[in-house]
N, C-alpha and C. Protein backbone atom coordinates (compact mmCIF):
# COMPACT_ATOMS: atom_id res chain seq x y z
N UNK A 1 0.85 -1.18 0.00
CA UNK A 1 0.00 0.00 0.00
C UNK A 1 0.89 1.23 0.00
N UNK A 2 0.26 2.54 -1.06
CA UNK A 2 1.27 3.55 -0.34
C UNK A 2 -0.25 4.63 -0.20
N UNK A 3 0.25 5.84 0.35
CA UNK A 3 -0.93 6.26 0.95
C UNK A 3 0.31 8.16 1.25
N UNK A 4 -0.77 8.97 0.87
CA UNK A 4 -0.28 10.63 0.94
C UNK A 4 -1.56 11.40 1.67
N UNK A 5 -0.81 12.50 2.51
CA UNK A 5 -1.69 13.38 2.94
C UNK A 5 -1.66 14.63 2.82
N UNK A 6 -1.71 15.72 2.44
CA UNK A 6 -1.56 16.86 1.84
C UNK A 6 -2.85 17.48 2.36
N UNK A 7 -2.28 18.76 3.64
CA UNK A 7 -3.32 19.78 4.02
C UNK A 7 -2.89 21.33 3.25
N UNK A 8 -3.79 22.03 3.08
CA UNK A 8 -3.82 23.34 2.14
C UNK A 8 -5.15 23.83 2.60
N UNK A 9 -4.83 25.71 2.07
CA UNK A 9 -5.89 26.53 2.56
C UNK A 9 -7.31 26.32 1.42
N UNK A 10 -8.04 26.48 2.02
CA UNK A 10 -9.46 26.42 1.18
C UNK A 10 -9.35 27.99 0.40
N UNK A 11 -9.22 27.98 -0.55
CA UNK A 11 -8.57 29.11 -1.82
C UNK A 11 -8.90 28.43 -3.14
N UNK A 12 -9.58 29.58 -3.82
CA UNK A 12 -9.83 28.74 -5.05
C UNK A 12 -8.66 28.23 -5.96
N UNK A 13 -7.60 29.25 -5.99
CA UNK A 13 -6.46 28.44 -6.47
C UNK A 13 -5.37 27.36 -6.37
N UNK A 14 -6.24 26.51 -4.81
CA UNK A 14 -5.64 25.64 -5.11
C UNK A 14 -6.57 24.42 -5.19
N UNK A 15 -7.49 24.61 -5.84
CA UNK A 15 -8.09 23.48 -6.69
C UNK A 15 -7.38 22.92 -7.81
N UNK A 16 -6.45 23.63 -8.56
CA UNK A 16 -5.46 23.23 -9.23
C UNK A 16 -4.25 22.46 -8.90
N UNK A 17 -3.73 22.84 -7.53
CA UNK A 17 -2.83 22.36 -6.87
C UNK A 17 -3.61 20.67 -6.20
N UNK A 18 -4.39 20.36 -6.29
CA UNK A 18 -5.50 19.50 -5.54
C UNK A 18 -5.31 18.49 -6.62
N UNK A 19 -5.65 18.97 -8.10
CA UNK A 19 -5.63 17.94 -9.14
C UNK A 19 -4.40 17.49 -9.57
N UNK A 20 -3.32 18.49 -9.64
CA UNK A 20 -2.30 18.28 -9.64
C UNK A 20 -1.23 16.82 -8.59
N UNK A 21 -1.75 17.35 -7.33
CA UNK A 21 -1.61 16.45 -6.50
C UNK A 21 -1.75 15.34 -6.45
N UNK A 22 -2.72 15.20 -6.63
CA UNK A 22 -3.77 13.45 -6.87
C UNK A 22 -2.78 13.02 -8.04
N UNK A 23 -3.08 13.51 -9.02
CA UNK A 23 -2.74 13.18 -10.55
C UNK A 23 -0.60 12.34 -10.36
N UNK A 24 -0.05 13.72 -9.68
CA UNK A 24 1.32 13.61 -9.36
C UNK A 24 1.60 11.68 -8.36
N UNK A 25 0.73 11.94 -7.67
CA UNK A 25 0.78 10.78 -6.71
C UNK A 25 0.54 9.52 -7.36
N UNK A 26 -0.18 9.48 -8.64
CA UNK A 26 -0.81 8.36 -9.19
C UNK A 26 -0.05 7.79 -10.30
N UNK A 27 0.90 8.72 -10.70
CA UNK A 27 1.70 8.13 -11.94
C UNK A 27 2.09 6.80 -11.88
N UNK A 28 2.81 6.88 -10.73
CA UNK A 28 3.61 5.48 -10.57
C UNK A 28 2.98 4.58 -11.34
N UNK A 29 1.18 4.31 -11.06
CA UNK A 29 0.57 3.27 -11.24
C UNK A 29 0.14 3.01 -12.45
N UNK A 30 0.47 4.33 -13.83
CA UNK A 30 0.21 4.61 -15.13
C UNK A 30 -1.15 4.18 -15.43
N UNK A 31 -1.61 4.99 -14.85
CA UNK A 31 -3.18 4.83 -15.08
C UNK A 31 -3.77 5.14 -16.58
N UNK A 32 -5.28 4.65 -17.06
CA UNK A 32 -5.32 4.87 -18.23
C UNK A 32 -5.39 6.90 -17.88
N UNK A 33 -5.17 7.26 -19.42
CA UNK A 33 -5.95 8.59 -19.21
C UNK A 33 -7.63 8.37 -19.06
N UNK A 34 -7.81 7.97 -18.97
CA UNK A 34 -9.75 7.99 -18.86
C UNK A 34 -9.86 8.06 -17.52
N UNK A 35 -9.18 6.87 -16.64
CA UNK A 35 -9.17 7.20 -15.15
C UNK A 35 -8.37 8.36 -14.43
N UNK A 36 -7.10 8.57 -14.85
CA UNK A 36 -6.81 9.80 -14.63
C UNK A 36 -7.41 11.11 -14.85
N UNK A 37 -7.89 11.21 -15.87
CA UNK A 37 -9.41 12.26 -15.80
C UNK A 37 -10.28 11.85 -14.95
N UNK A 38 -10.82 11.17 -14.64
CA UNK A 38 -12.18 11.09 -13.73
C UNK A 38 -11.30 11.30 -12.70
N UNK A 39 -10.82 10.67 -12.06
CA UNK A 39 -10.07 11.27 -10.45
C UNK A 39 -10.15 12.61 -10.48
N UNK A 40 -8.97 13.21 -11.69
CA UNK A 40 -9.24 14.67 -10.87
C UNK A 40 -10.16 15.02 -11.40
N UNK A 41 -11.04 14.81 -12.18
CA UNK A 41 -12.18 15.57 -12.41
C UNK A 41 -13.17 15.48 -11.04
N UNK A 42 -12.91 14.42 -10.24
CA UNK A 42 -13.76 14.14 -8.94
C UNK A 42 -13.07 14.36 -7.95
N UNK A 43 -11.96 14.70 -7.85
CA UNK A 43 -11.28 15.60 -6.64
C UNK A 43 -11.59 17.26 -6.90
N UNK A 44 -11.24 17.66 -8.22
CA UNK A 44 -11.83 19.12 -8.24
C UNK A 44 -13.06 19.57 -8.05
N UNK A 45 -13.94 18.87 -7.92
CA UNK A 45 -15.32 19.02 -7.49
C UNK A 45 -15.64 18.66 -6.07
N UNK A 46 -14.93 17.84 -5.61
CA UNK A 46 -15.14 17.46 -3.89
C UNK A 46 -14.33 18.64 -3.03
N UNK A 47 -12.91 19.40 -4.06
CA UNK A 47 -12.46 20.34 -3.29
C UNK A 47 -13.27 21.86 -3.56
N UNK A 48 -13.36 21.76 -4.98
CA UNK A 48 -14.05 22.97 -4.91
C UNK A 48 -15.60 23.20 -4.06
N UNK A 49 -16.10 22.02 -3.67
CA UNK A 49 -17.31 21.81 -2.80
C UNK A 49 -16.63 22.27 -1.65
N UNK A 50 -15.91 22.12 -1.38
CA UNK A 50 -15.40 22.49 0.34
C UNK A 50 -14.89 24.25 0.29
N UNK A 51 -14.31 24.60 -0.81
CA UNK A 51 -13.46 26.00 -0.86
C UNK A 51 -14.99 26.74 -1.00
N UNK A 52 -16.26 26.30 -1.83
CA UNK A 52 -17.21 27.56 -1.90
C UNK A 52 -18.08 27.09 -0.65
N UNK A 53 -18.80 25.59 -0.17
CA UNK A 53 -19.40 25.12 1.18
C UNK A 53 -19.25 25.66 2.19
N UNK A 54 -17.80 25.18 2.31
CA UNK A 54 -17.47 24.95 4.26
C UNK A 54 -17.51 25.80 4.78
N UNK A 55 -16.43 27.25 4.01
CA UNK A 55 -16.01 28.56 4.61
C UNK A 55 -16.87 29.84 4.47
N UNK A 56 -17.02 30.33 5.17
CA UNK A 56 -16.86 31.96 4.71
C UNK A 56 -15.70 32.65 4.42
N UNK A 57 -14.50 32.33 5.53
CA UNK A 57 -13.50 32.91 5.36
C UNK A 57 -12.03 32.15 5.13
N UNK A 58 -11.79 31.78 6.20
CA UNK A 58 -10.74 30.85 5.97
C UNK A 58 -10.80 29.44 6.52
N UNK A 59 -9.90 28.40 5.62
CA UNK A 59 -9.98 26.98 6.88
C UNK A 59 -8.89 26.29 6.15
N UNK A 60 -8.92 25.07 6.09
CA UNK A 60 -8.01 24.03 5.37
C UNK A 60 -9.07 22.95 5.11
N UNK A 61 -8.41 22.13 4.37
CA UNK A 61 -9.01 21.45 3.25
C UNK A 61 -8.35 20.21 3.20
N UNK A 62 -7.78 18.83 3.88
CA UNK A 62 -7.50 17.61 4.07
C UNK A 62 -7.69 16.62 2.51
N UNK A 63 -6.43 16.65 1.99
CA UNK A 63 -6.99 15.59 0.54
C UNK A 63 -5.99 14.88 1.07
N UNK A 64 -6.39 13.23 1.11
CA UNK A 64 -5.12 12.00 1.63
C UNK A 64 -5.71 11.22 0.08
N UNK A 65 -4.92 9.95 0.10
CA UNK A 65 -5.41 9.16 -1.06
C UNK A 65 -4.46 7.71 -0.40
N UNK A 66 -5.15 7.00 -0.55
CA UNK A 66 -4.41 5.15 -0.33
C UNK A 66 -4.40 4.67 -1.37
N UNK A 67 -3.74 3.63 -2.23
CA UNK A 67 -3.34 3.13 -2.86
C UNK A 67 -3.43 1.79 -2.76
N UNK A 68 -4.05 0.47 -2.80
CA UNK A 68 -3.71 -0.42 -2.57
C UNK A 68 -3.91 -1.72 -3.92
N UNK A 69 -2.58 -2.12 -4.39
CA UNK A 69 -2.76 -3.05 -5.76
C UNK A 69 -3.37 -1.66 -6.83
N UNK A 70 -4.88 -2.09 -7.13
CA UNK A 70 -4.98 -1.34 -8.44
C UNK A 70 -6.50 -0.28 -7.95
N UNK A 71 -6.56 -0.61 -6.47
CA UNK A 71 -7.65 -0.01 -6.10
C UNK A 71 -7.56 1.47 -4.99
N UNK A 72 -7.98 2.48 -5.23
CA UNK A 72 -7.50 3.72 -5.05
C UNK A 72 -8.80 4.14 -4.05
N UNK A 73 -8.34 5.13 -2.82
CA UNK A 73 -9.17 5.61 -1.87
C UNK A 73 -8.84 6.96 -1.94
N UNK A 74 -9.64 7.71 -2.22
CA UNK A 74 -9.48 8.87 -1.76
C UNK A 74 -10.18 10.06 -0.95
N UNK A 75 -9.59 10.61 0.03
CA UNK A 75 -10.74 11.40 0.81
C UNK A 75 -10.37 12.98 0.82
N UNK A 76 -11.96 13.63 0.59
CA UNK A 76 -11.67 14.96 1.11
C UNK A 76 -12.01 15.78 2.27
N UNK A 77 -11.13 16.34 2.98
CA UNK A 77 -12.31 16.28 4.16
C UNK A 77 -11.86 18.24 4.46
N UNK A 78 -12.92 18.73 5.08
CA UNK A 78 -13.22 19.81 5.12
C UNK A 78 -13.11 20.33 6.63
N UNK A 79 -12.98 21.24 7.47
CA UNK A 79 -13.76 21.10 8.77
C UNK A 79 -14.34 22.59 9.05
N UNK A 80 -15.22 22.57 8.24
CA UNK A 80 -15.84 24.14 8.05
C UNK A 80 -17.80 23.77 8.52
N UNK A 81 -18.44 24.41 7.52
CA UNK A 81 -19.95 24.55 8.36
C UNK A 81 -20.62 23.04 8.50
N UNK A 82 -20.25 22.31 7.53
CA UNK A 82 -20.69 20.68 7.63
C UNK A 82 -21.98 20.74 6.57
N UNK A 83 -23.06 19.60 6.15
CA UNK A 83 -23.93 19.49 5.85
C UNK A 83 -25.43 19.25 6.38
N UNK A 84 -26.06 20.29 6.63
CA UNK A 84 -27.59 19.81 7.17
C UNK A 84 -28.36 18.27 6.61
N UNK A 85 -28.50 18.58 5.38
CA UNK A 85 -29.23 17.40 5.19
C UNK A 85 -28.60 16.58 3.94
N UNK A 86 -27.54 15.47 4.31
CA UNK A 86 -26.87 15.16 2.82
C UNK A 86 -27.89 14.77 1.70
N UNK A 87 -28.86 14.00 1.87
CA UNK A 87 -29.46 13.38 0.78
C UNK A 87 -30.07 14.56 0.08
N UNK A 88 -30.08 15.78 0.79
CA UNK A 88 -31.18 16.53 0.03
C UNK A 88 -29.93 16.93 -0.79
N UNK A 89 -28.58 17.66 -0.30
CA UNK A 89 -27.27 18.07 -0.85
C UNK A 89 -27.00 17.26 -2.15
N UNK A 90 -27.32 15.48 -1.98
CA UNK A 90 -26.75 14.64 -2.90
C UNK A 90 -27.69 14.78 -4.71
N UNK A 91 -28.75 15.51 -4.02
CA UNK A 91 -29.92 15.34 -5.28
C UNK A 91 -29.02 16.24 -6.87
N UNK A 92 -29.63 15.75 -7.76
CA UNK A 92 -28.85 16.65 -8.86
C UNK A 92 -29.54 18.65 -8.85
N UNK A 93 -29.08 19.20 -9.16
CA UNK A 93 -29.14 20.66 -9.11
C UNK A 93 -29.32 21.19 -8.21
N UNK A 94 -29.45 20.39 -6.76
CA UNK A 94 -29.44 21.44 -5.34
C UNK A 94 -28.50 22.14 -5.28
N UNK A 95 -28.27 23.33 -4.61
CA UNK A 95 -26.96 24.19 -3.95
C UNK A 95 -27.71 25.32 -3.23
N UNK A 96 -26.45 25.19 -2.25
CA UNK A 96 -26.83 25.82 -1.41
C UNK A 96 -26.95 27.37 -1.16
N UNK A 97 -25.96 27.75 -2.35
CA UNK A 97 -25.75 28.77 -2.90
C UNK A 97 -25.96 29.12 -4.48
N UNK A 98 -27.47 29.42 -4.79
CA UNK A 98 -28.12 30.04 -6.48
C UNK A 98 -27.36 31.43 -6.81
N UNK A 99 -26.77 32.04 -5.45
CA UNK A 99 -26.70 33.47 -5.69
C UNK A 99 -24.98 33.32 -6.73
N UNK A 100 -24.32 32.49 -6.43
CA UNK A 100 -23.37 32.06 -6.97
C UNK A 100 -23.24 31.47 -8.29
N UNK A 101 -23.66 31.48 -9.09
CA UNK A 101 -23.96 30.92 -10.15
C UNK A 101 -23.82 28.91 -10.03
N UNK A 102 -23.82 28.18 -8.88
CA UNK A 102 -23.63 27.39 -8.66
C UNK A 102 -24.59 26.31 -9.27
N UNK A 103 -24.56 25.30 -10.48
CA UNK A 103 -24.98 24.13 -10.96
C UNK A 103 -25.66 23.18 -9.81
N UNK A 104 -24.81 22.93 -9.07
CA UNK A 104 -25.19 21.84 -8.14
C UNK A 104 -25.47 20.49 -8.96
N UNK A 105 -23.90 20.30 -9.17
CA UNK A 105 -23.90 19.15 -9.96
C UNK A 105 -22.78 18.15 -8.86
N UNK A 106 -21.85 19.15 -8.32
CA UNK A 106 -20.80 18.39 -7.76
C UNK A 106 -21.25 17.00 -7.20
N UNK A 107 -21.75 16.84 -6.44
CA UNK A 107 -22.11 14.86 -6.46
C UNK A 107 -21.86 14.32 -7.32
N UNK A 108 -23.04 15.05 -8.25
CA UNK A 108 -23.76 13.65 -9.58
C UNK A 108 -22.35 13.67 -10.15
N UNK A 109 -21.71 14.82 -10.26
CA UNK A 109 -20.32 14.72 -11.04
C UNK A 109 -19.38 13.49 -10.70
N UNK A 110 -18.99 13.85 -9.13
CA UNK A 110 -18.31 12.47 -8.30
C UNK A 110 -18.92 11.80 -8.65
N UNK A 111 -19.79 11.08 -8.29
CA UNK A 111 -20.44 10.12 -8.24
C UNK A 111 -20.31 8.98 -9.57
N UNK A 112 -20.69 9.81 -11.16
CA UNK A 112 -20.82 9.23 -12.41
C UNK A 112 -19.24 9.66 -12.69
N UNK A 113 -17.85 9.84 -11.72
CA UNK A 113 -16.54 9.38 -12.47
C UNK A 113 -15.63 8.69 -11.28
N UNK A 114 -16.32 8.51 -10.49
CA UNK A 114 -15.62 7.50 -9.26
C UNK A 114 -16.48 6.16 -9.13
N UNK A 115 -16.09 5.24 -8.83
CA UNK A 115 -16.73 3.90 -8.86
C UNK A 115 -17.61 3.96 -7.73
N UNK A 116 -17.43 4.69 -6.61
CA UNK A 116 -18.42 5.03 -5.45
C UNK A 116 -18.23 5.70 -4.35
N UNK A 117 -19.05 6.70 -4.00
CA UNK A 117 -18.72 7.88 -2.74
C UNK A 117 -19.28 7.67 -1.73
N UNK A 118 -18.71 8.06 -0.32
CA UNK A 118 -18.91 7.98 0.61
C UNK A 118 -19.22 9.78 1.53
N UNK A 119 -20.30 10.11 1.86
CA UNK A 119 -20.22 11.50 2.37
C UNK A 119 -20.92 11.23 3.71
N UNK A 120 -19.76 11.97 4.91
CA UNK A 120 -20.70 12.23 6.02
C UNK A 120 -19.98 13.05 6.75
N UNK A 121 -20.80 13.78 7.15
CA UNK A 121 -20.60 15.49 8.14
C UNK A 121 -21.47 15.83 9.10
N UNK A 122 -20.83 16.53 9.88
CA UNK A 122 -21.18 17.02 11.42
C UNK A 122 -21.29 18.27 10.88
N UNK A 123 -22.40 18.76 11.46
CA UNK A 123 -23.17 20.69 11.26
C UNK A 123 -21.90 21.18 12.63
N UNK A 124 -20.88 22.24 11.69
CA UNK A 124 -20.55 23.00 12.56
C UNK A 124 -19.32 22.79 12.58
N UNK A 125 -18.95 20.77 11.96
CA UNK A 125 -17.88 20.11 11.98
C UNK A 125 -16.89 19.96 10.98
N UNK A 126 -17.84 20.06 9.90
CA UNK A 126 -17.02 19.78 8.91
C UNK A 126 -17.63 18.54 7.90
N UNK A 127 -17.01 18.30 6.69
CA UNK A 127 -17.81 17.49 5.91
C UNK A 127 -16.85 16.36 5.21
N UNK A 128 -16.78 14.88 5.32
CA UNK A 128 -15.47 14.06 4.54
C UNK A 128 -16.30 13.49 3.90
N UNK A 129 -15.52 13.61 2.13
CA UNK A 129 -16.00 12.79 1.29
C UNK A 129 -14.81 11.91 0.89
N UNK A 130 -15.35 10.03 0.86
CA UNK A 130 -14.56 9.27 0.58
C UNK A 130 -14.83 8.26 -0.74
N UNK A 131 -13.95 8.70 -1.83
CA UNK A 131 -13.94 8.37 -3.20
C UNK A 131 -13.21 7.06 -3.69
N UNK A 132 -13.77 5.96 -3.97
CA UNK A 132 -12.90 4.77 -4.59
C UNK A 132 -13.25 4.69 -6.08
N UNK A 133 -11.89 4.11 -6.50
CA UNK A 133 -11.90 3.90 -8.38
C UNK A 133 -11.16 2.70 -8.19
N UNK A 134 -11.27 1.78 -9.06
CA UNK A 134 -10.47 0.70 -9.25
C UNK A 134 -9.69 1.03 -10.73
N UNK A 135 -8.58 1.05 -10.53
CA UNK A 135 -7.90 1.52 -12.16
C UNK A 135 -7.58 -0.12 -12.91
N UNK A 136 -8.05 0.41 -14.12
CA UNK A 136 -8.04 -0.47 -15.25
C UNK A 136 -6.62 -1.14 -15.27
């Protein structure tokens, strides 16, 4: 198994640094490009969920990832306002914020490029989402 943890400020610019990250960590395993797109396409959406969600102002932003054989874990975890009600959060076009020009796609996004997500948060606590892919 190998396994990375990388904490950073909740800032929109480093949603780049986020995909970068993941992506950097994963070479070893020469993933196809198809899975290497969906990862970070589903880490930039689980972080950018936390940089516009969690904060008002400032916090950090927890991305780790495990590795084990050909099957990949990855979590994001937040510790900013948390989620009131996930299932309603998980639905396609909710957000919590319209005034933002916000889609409210980020789930359905995770969701249809990771093999399966895991979300659960404490109001007040913070919010971890945990992402597995099995690479081809």
């Amino acid at each position: 198994m190998n396994s990375m943890k990388i904490i950073f400020d909740a800032k929109p610019y480093n949603e780049a640094f986020a995909r970068l990250a993941i992506s950097g960590f994963l070479l070893y395993k020469d993933p196809s490009i198809n899975d290497m797109e969906d990862i970070k396409t589903a880490v930039s959406e689980a972080v950018t969920n936390s940089i516009i969600h969690a904060y008002d102002n400032e916090g950090l932003i927890e991305l780790s990832c495990e590795i084990d054989e050909n099957k990949v874990k990855i979590i994001v975890e937040d510790f900013g306002k948390g989620i009131e009600n996930i299932e309603i959060a998980r639905e396609p076009m909710y957000t919590s914020k319209p005034d933002c020009e916000r889609s409210g796609l980020g789930f359905t996004i995770m969701e249809s490029f990771m093999d399966k997500i895991e979300v659960s948060s404490i109001v007040g606590k913070g919010t971890k989402i945990i992402m597995y892919k099995d690479l081809m």
